[in-house]
C-alpha atoms as a PDB file:
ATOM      1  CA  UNK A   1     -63.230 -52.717   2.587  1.00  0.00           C
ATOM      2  CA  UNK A   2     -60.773 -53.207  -0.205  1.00  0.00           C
ATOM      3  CA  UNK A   3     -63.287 -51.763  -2.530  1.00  0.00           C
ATOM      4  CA  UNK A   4     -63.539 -48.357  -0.642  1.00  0.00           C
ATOM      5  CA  UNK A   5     -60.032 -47.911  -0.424  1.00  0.00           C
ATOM      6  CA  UNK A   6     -59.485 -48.033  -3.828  1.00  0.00           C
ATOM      7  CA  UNK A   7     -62.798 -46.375  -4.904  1.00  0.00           C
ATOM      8  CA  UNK A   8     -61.244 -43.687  -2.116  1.00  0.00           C
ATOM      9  CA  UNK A   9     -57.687 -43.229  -3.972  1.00  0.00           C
ATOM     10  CA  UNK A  10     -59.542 -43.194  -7.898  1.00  0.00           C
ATOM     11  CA  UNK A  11     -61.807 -40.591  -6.273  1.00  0.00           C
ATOM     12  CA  UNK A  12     -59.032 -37.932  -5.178  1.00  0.00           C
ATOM     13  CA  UNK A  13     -57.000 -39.030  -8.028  1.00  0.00           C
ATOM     14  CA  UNK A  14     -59.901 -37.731 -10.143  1.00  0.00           C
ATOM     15  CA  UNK A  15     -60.297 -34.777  -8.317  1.00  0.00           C
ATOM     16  CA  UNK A  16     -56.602 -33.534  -8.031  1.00  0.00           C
ATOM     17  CA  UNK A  17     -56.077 -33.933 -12.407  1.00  0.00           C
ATOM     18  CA  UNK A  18     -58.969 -32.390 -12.307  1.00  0.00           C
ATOM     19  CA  UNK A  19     -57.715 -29.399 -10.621  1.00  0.00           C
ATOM     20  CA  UNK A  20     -54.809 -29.336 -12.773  1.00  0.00           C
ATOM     21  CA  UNK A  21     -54.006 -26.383 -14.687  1.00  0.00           C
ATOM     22  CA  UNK A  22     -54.612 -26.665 -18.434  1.00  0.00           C
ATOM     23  CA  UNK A  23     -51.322 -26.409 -20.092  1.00  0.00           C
ATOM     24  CA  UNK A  24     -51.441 -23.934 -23.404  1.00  0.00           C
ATOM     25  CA  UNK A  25     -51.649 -25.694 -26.884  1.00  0.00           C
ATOM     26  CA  UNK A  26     -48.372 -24.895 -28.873  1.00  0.00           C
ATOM     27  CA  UNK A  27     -48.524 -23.165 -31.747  1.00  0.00           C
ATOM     28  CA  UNK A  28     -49.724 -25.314 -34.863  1.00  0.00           C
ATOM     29  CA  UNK A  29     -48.338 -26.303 -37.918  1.00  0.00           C
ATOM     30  CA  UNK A  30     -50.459 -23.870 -39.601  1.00  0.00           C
ATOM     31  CA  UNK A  31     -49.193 -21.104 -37.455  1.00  0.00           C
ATOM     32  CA  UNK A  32     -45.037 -22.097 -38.266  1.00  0.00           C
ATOM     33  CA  UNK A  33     -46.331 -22.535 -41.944  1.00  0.00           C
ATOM     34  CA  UNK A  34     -47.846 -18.595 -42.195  1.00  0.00           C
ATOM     35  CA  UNK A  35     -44.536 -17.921 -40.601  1.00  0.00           C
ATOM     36  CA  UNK A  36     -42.603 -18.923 -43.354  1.00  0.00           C
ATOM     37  CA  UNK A  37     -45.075 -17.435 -45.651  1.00  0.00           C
ATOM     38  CA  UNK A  38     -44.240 -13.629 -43.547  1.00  0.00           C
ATOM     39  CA  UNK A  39     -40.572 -14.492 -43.266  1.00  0.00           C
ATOM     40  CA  UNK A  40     -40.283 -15.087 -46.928  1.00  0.00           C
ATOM     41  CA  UNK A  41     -42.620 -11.495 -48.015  1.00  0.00           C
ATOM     42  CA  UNK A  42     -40.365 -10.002 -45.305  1.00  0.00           C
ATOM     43  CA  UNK A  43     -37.296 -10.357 -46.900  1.00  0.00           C
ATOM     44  CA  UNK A  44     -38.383  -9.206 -49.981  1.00  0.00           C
ATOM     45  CA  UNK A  45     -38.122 -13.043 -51.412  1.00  0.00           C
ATOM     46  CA  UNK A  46     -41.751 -12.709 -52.478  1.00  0.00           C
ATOM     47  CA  UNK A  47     -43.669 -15.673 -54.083  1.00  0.00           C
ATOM     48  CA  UNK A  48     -42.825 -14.865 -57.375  1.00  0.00           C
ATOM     49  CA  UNK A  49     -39.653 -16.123 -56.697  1.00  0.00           C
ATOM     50  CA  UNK A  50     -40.620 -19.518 -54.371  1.00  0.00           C
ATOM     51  CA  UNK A  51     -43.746 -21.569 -53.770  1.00  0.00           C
ATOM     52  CA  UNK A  52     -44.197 -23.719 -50.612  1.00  0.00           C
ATOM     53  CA  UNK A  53     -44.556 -27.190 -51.723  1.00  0.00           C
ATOM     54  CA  UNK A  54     -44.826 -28.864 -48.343  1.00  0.00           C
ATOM     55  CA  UNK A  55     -44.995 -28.054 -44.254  1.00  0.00           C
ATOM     56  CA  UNK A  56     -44.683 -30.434 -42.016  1.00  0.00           C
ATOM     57  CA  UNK A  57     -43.714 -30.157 -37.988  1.00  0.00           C
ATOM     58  CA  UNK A  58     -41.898 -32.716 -37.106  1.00  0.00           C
ATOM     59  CA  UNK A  59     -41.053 -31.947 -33.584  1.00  0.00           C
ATOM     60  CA  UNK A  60     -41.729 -29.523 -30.633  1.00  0.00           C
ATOM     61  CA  UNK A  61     -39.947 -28.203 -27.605  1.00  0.00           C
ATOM     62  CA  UNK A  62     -41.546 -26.325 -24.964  1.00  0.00           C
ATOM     63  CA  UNK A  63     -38.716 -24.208 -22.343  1.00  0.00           C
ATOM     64  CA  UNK A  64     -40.670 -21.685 -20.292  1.00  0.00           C
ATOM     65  CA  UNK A  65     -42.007 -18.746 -22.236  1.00  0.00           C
ATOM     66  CA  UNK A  66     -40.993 -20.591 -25.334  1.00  0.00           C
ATOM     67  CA  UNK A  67     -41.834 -23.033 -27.941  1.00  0.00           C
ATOM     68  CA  UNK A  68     -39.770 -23.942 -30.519  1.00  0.00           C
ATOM     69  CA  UNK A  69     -41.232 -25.724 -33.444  1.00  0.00           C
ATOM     70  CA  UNK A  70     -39.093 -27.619 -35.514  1.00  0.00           C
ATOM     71  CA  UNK A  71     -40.599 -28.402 -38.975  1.00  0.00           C
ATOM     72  CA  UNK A  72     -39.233 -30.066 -42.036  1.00  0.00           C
ATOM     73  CA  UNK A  73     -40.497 -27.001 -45.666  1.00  0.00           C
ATOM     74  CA  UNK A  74     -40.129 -28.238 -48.806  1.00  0.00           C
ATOM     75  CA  UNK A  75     -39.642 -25.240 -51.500  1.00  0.00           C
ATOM     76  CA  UNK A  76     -39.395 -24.361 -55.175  1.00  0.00           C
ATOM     77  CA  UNK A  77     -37.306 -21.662 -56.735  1.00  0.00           C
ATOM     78  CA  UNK A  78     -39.468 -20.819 -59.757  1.00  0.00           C
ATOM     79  CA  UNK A  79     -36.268 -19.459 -62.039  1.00  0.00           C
ATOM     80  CA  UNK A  80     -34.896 -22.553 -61.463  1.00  0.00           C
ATOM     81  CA  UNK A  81     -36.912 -25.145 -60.707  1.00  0.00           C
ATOM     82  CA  UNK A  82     -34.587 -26.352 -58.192  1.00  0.00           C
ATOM     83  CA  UNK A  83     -36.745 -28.174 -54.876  1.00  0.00           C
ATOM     84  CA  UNK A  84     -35.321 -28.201 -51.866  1.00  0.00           C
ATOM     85  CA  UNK A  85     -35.966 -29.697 -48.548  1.00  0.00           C
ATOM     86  CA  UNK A  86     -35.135 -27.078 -45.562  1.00  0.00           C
ATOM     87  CA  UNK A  87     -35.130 -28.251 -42.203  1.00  0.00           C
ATOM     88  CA  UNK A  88     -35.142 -25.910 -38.936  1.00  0.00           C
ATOM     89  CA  UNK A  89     -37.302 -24.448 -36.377  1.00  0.00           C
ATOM     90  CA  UNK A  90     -39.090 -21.162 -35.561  1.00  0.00           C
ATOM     91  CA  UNK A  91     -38.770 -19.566 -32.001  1.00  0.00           C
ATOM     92  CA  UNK A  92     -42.371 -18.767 -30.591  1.00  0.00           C
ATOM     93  CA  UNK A  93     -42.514 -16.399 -27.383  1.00  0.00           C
ATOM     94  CA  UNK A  94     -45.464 -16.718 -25.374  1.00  0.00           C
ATOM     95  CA  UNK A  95     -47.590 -13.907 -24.059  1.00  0.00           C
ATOM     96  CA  UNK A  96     -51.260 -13.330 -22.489  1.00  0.00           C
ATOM     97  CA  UNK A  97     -52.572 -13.703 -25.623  1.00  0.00           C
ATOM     98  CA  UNK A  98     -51.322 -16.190 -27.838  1.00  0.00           C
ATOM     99  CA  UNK A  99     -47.820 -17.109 -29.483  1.00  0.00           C
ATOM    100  CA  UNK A 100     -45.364 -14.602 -31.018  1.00  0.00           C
ATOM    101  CA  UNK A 101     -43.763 -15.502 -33.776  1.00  0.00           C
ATOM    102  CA  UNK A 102     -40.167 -14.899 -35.546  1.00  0.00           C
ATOM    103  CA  UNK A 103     -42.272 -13.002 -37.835  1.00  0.00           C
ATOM    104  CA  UNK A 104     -43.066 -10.939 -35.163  1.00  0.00           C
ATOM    105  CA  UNK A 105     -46.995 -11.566 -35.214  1.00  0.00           C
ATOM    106  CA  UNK A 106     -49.382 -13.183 -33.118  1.00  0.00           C
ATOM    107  CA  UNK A 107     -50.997 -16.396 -33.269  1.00  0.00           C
ATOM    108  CA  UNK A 108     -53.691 -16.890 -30.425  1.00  0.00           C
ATOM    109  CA  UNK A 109     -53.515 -19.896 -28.674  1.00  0.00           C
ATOM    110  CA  UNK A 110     -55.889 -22.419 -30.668  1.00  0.00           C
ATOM    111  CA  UNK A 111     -58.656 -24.665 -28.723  1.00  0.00           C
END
């Protein structure tokens, strides 16, 4: 008897995740680091000028409509040579489609 009961509750706990809506992927590290890459030609500080060393996300937030992804970019300033370490985030609104970024682009949701 005990057995059925709990075979019972594992059953419709099964079924109701199962029924569960999918929540969307965030956007990925690779999607914040072509950010910075379209920020960067944006304001005219083309890579002449800096090179991307590093990308990293360390940290995401999820509010409604949108995801913000903090990430930790270490860059180079080729007439100096002076590395830096800049931390922030990028605010991604979500649509139908995919994520837009700060750069104003979109990055489908991944799979």
């Amino acid at each position: 008897m005990k057995f059925s009961v709990i075979a019972a509750i594992l059953l419709l706990l099964l079924s109701f995740s199962a029924c569960q809506k999918q929540g969307v992927p965030p956007p990925t590290e690779k999607d914040g680091e072509q950010v910075w890459h379209n920020l960067f030609g944006q304001n005219g500080a083309d890579h002449h000028r800096v090179e991307l060393l590093s990308f990293k996300v360390v940290n995401g937030h999820r509010d409604q409509d949108h995801y913000l992804l903090y990430f930790e970019a270490q860059q180079k300033w080729l007439s100096t040579g002076q590395v830096e370490t800049k931390k922030s985030y990028y605010d991604f609104r979500k649509t139908d489609k995919g994520w837009i970024g700060p750069d104003e682009h979109l990055y489908p949701f991944s799979s």
